[in-house]
N, C-alpha and C. Protein backbone atom coordinates (compact mmCIF):
# COMPACT_ATOMS: atom_id res chain seq x y z
N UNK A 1 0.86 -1.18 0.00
CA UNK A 1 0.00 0.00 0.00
C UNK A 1 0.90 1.24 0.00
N UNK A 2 1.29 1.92 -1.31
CA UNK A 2 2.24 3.17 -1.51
C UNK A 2 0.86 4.04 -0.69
N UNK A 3 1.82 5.33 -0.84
CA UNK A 3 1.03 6.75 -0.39
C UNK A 3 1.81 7.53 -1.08
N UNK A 4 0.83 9.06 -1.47
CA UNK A 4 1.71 9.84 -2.07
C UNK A 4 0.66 10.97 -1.19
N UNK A 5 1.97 11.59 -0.49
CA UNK A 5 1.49 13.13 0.28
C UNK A 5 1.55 14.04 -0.27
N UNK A 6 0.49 14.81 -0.33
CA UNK A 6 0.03 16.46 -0.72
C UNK A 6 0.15 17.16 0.56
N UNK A 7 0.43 18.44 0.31
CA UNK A 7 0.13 19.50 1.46
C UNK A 7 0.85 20.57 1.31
N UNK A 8 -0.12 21.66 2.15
CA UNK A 8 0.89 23.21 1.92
C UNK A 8 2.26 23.26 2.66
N UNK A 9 3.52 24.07 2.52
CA UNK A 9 4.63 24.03 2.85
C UNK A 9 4.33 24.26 4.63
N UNK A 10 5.01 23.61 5.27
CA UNK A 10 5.09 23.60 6.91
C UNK A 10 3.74 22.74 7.27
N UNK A 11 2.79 22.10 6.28
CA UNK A 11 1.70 21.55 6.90
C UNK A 11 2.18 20.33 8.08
N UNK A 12 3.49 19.56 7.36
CA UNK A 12 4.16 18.26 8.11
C UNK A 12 4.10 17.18 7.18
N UNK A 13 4.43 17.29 6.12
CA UNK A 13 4.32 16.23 5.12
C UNK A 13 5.76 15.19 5.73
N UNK A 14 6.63 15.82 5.64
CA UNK A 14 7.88 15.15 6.01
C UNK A 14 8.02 14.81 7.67
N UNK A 15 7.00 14.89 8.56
CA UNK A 15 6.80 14.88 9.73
C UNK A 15 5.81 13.34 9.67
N UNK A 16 4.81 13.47 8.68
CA UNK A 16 3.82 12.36 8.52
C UNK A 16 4.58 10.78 7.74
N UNK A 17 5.54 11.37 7.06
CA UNK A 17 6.18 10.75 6.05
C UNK A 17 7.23 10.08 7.35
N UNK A 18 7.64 10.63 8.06
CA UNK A 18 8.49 9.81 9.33
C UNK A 18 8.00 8.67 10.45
N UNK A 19 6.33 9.36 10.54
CA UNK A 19 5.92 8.92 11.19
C UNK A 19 5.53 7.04 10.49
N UNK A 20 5.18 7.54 8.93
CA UNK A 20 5.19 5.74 8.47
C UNK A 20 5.96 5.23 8.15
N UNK A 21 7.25 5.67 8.10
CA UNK A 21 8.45 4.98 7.81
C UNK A 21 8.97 4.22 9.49
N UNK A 22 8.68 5.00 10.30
CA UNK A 22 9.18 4.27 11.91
C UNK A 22 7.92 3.57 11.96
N UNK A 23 6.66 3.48 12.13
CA UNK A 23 5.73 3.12 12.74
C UNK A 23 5.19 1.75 11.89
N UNK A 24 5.18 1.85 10.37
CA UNK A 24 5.19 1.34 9.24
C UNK A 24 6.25 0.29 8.24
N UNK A 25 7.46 0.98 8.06
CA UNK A 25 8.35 0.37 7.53
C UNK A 25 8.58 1.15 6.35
N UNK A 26 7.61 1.68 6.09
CA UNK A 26 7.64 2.28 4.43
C UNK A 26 9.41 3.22 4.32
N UNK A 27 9.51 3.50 3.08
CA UNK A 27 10.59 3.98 2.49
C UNK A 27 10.00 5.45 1.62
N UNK A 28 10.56 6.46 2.26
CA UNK A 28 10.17 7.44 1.69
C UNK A 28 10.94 8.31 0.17
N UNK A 29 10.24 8.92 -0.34
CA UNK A 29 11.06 9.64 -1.15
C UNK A 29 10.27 10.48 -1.81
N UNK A 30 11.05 11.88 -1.71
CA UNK A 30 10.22 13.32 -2.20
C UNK A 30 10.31 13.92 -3.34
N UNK A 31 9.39 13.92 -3.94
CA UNK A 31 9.37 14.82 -5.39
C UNK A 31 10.54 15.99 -5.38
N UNK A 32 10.69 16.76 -4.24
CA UNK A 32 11.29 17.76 -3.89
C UNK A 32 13.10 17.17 -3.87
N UNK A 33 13.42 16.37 -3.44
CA UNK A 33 14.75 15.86 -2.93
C UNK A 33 15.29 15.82 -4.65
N UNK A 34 15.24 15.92 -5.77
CA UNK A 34 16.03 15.87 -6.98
C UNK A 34 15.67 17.13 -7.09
N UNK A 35 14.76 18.30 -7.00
CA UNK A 35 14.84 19.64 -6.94
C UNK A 35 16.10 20.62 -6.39
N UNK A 36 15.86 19.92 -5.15
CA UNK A 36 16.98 20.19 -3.75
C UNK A 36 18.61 19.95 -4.33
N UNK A 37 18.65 18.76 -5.08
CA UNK A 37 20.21 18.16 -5.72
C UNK A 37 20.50 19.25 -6.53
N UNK A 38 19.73 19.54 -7.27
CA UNK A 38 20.39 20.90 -8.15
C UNK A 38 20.73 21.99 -8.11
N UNK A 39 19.69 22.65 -7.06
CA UNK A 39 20.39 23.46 -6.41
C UNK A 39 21.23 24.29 -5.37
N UNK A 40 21.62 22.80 -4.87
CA UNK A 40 23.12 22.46 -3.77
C UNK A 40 24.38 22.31 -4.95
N UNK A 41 23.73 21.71 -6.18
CA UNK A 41 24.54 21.50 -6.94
C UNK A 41 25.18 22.94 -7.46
N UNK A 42 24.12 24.31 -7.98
CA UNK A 42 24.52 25.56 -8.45
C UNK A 42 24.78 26.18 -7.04
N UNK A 43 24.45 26.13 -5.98
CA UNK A 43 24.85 26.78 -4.79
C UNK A 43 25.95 26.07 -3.59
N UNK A 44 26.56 25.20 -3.34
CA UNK A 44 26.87 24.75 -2.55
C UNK A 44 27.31 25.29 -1.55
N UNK A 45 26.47 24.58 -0.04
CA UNK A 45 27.00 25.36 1.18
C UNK A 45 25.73 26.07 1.57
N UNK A 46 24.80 26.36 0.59
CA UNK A 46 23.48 27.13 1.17
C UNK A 46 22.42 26.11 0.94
N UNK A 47 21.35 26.59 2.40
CA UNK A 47 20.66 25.78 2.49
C UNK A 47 19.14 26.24 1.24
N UNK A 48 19.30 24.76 0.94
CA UNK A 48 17.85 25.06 -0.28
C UNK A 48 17.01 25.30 0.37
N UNK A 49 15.87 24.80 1.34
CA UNK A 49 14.47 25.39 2.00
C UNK A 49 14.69 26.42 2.26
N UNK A 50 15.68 27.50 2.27
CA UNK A 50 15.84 29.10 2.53
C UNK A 50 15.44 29.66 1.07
N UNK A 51 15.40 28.93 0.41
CA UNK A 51 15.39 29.96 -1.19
C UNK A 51 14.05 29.06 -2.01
N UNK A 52 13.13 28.67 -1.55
CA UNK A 52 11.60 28.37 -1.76
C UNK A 52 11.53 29.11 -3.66
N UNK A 53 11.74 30.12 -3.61
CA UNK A 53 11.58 31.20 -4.73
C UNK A 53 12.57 30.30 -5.93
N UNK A 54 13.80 30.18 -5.36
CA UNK A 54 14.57 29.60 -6.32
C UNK A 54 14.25 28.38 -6.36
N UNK A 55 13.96 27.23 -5.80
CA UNK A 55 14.03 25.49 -5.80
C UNK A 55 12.60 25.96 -7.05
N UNK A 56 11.71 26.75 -6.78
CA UNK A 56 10.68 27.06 -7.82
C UNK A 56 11.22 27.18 -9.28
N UNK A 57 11.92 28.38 -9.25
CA UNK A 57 12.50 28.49 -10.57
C UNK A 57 13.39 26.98 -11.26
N UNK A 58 13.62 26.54 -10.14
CA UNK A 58 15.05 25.49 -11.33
C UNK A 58 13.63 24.52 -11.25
N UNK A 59 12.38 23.85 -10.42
CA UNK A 59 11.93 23.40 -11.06
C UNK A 59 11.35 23.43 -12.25
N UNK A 60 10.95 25.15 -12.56
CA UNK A 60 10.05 24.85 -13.95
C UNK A 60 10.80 25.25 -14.76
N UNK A 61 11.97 25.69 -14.41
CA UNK A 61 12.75 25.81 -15.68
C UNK A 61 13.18 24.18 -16.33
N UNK A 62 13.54 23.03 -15.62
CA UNK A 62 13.60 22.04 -16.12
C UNK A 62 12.29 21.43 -16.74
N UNK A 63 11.39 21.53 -15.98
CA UNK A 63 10.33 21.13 -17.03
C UNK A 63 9.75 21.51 -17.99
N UNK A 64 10.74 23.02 -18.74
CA UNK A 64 10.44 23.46 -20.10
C UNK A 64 11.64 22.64 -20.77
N UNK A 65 12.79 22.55 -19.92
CA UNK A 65 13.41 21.39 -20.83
C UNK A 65 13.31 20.57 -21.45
N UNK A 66 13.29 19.71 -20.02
CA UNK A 66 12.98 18.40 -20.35
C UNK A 66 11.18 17.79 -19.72
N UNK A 67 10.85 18.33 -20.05
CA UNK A 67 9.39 18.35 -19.81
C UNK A 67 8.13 18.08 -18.70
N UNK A 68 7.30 18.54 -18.87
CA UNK A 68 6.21 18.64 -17.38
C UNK A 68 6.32 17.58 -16.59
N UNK A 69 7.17 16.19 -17.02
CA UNK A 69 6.79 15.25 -16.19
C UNK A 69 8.44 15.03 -15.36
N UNK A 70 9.44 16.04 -15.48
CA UNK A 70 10.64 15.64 -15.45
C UNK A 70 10.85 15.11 -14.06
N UNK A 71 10.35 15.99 -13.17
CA UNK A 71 10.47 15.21 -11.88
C UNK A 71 9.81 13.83 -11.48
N UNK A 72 8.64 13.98 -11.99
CA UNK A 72 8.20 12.73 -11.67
C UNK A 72 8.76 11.68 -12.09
N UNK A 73 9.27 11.68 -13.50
CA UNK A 73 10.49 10.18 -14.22
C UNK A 73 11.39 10.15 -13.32
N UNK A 74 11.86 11.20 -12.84
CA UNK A 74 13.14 11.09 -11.77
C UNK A 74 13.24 9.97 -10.52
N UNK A 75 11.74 10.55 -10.01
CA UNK A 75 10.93 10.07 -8.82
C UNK A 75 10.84 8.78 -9.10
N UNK A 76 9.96 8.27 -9.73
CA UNK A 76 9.58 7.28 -10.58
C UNK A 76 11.00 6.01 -10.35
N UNK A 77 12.40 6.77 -11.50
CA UNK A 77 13.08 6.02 -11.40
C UNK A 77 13.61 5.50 -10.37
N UNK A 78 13.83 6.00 -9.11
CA UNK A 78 13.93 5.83 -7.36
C UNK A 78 13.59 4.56 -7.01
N UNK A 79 12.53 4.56 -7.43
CA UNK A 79 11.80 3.38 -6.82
C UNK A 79 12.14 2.11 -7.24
N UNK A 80 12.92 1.60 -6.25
CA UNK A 80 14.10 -0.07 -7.02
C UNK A 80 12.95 -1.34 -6.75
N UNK A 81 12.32 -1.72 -5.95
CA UNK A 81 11.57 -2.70 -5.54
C UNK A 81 10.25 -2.04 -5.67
N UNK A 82 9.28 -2.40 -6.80
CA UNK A 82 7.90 -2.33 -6.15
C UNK A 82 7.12 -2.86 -5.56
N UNK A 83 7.80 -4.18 -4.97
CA UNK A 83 6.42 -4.84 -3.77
C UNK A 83 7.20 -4.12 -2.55
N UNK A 84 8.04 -3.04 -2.36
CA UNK A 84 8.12 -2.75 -0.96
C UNK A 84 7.40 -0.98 -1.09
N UNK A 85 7.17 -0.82 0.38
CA UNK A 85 5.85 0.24 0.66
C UNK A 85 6.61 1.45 0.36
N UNK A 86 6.41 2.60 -0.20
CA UNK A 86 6.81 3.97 -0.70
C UNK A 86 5.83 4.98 0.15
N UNK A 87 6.24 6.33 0.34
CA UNK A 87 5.57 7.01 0.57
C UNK A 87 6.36 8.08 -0.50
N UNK A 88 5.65 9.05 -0.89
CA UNK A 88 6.19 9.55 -2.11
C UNK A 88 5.79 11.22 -1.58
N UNK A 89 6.80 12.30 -1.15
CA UNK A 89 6.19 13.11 -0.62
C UNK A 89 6.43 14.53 -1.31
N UNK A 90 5.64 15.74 -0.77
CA UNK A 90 5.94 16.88 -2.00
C UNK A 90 5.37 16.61 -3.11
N UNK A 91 3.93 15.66 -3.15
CA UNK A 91 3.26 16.40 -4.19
C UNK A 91 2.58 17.27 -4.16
N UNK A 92 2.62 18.25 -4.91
CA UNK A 92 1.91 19.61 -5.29
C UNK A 92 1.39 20.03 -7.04
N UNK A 93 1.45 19.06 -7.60
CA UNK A 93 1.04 19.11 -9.33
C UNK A 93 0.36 18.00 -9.75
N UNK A 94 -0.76 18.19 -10.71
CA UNK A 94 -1.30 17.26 -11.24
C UNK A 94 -1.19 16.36 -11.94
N UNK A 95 0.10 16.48 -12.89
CA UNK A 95 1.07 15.61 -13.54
C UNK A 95 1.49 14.47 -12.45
N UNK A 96 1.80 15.18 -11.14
CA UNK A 96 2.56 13.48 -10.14
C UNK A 96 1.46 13.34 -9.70
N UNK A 97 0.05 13.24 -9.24
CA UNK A 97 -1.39 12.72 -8.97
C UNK A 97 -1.22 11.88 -9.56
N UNK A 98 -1.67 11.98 -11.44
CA UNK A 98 -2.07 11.55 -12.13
C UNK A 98 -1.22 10.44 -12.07
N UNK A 99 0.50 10.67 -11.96
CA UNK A 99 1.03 9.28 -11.98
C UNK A 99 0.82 8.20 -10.85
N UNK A 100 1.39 9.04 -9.89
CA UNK A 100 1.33 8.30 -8.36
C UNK A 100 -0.38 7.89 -7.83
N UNK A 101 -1.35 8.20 -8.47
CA UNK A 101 -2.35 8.10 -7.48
C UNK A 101 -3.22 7.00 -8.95
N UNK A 102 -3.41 7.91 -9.80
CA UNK A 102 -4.18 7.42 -11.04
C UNK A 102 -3.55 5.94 -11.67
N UNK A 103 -2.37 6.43 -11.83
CA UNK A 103 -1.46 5.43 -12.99
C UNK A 103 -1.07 4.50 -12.24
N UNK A 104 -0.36 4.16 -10.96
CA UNK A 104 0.00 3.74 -9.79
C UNK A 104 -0.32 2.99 -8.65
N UNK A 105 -1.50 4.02 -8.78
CA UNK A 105 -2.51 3.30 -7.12
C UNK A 105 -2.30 3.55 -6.46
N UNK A 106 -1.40 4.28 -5.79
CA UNK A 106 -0.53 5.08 -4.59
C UNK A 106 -1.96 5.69 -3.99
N UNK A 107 -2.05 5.58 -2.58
CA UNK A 107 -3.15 6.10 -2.31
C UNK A 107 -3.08 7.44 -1.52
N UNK A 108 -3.52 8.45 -2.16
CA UNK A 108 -3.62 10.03 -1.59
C UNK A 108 -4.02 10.20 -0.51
N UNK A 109 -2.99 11.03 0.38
CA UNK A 109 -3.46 11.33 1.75
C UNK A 109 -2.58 13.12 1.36
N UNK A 110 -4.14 14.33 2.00
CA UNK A 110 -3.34 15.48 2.54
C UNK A 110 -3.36 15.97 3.85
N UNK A 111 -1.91 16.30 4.17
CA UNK A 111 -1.92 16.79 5.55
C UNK A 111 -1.76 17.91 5.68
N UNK A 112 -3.07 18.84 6.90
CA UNK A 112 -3.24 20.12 6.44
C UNK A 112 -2.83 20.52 8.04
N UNK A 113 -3.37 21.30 8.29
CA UNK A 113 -2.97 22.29 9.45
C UNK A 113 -2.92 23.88 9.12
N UNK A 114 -3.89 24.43 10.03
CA UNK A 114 -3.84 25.82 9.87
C UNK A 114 -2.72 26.83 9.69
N UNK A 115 -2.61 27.86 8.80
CA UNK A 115 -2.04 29.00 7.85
C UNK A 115 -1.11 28.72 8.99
N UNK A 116 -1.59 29.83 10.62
CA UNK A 116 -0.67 29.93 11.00
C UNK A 116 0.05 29.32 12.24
N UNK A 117 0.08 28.35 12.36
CA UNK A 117 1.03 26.50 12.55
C UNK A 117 1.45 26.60 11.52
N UNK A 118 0.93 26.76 9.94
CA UNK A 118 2.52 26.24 9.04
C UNK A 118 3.64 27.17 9.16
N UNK A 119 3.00 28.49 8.68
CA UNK A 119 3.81 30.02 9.25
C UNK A 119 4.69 29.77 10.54
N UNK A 120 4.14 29.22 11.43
CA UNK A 120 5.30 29.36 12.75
C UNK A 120 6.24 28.32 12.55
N UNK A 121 5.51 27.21 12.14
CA UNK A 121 7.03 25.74 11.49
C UNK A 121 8.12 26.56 10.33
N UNK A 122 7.59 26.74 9.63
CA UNK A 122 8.29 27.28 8.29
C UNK A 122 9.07 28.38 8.89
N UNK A 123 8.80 29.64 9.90
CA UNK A 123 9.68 30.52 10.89
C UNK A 123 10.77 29.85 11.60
N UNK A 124 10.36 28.48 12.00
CA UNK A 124 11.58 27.76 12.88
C UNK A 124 12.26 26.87 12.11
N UNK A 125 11.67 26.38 11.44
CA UNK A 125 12.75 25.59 10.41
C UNK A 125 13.70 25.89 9.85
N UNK A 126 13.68 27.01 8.85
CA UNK A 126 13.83 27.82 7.46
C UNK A 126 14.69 29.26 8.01
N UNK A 127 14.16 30.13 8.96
CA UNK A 127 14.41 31.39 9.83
C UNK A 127 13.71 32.21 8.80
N UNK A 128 12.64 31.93 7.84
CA UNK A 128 11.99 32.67 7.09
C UNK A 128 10.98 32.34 6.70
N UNK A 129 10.37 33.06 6.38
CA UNK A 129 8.78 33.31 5.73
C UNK A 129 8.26 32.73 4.21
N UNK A 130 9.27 33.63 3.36
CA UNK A 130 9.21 33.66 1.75
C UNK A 130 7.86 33.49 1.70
N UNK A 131 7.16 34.41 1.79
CA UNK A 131 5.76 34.52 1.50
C UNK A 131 5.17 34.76 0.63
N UNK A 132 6.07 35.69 -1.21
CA UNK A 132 6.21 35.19 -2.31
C UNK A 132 6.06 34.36 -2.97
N UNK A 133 7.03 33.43 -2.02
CA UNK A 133 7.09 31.68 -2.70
C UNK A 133 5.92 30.74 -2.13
N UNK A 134 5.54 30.91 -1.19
CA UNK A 134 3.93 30.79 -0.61
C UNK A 134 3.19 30.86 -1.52
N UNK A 135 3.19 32.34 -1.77
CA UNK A 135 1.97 32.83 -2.39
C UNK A 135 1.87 31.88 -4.07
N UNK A 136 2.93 30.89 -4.16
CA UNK A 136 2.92 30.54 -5.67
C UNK A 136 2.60 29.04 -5.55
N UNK A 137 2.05 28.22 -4.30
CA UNK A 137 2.49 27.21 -4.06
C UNK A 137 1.08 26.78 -5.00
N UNK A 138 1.42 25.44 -5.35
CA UNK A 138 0.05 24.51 -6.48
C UNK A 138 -1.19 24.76 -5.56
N UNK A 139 -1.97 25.29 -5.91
CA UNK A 139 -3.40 25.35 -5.28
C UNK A 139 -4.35 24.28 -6.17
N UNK A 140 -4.06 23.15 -7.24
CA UNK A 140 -4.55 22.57 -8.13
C UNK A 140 -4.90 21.42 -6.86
N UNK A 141 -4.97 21.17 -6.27
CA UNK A 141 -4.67 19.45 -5.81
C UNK A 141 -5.58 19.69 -3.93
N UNK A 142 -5.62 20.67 -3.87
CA UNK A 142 -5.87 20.94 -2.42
C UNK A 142 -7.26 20.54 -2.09
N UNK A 143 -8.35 20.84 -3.82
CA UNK A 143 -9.59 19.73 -3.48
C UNK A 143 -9.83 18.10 -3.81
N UNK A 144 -8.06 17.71 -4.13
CA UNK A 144 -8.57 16.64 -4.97
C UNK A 144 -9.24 15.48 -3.66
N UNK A 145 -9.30 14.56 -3.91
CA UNK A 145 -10.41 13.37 -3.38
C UNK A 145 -9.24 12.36 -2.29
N UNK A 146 -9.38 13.04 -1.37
CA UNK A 146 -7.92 12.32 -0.44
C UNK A 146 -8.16 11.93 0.73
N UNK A 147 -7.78 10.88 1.56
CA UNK A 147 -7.49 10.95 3.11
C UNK A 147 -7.00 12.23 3.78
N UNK A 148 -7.54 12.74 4.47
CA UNK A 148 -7.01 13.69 4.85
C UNK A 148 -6.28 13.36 6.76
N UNK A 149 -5.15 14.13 6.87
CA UNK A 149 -4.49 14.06 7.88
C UNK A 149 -3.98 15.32 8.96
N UNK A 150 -4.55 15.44 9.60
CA UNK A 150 -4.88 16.62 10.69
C UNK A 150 -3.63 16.85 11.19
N UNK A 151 -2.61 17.75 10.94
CA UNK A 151 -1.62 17.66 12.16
C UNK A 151 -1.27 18.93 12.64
N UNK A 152 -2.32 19.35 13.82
CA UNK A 152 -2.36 20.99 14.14
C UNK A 152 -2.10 20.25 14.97
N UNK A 153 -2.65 19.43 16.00
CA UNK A 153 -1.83 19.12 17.27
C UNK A 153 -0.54 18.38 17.27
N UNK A 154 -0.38 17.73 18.50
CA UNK A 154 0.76 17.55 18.91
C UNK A 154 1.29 16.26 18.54
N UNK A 155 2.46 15.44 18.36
CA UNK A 155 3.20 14.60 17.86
C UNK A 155 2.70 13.52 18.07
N UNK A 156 2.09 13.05 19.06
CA UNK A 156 1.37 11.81 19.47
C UNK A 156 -0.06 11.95 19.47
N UNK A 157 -0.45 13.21 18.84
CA UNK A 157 -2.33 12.79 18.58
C UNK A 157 -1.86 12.65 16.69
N UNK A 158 -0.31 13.51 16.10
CA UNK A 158 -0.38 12.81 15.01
C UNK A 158 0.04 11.54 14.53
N UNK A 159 0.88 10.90 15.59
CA UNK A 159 0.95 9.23 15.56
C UNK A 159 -0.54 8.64 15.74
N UNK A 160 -1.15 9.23 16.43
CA UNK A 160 -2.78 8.41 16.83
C UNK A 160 -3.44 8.59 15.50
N UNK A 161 -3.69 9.96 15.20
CA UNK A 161 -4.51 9.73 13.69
C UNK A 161 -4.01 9.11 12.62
N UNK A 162 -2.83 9.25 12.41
CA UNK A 162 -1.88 8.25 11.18
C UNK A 162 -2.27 6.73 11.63
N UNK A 163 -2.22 6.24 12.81
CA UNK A 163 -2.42 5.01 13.04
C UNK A 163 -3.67 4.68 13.29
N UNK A 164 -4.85 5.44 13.45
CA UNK A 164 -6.30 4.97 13.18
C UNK A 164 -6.45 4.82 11.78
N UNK A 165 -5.58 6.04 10.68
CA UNK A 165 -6.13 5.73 9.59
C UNK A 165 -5.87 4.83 8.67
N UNK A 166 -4.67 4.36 9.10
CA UNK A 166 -3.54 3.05 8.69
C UNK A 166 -4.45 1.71 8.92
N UNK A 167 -4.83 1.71 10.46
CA UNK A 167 -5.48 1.06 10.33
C UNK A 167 -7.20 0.65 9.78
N UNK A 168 -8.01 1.53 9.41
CA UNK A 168 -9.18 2.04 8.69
C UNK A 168 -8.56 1.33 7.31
N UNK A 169 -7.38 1.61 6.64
CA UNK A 169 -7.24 1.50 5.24
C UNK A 169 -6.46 0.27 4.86
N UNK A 170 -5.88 -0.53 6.03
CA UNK A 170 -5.68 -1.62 5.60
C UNK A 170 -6.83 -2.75 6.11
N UNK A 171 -8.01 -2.50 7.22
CA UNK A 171 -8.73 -3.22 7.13
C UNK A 171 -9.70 -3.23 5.63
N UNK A 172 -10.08 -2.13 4.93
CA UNK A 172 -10.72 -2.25 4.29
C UNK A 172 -10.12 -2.69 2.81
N UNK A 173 -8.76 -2.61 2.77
CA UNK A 173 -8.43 -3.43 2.35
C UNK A 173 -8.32 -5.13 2.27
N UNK A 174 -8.53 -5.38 3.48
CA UNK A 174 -7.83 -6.98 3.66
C UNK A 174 -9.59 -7.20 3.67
N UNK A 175 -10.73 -6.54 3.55
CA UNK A 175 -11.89 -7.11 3.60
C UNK A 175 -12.57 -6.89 2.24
């Protein structure tokens, strides 16, 4: 049973994504992490989640390259074993839905949490705002048809809901 996480920046995608890799077993890997390689690669020494604005630009500048789906082939290629569990995180475009959820079966979960909980994560993480780069984030996907995953509270009511819904989705699976 893959998963592929949606959510706005600071919601806890990579917080939820930890939580099924310890709790679960799954093996994660982010749309974002071959974004991130390139531009450590043109910057080295600075941290990429500080420059939101730029990891933007080198993404769509590659996908006028080499085209709308470039990250996702990337992503895609990652994945060495497919009978073992993936969580696939940093989606934000309809192109990786369509692969990971449609083409795939990967089953969609978004984890949301109010504006400002992401605002105060993204302040402590990052030491910045980039509210620019906010303001540009995929708004395409935010109604699509998903599990949704609550994580305004605290670390162990989001182990409790990840693990009610884990379990909800593999019983109805195994029935």
């Amino acid at each position: 049973m893959n998963i592929f996480l949606m959510g706005k920046a600071g919601a806890g995608k990579d917080t939820v994504a930890d939580v099924l890799q310890t709790m679960y077993g799954y093996q994660t890997i982010a749309l974002a992490d071959n974004i991130r390689d390139e531009y450590e690669r043109f910057f080295p020494g600075q941290k990429a989640r500080t420059d939101r604005s730029k990891l933007q630009e080198i993404g769509e500048t590659y996908k006028k390259i080499y085209g709308t789906d470039v990250w996702v082939r990337l992503t895609v290629d990652e994945i060495v074993n497919e009978y073992d569990n993936y969580v696939v995180t940093d989606g934000r475009h309809q192109i990786e839905y369509d692969k990971f959820v449609t083409e795939l079966h990967y089953l969609p979960f978004t984890v949301t949490c109010p504006e400002e909980i992401r605002h105060a994560r993204l302040l402590k993480r990052d030491g910045t705002l980039q509210e620019a780069a906010l303001k540009k984030e995929c708004q395409e996907l935010w109604t699509a048809d998903t599990n949704i995953v609550d994580n305004s509270g605290t670390f162990e009511e989001l182990r409790t809901t990840i693990n009610n819904l884990m379990k909800t989705l593999l019983y109805r699976r195994n029935s």
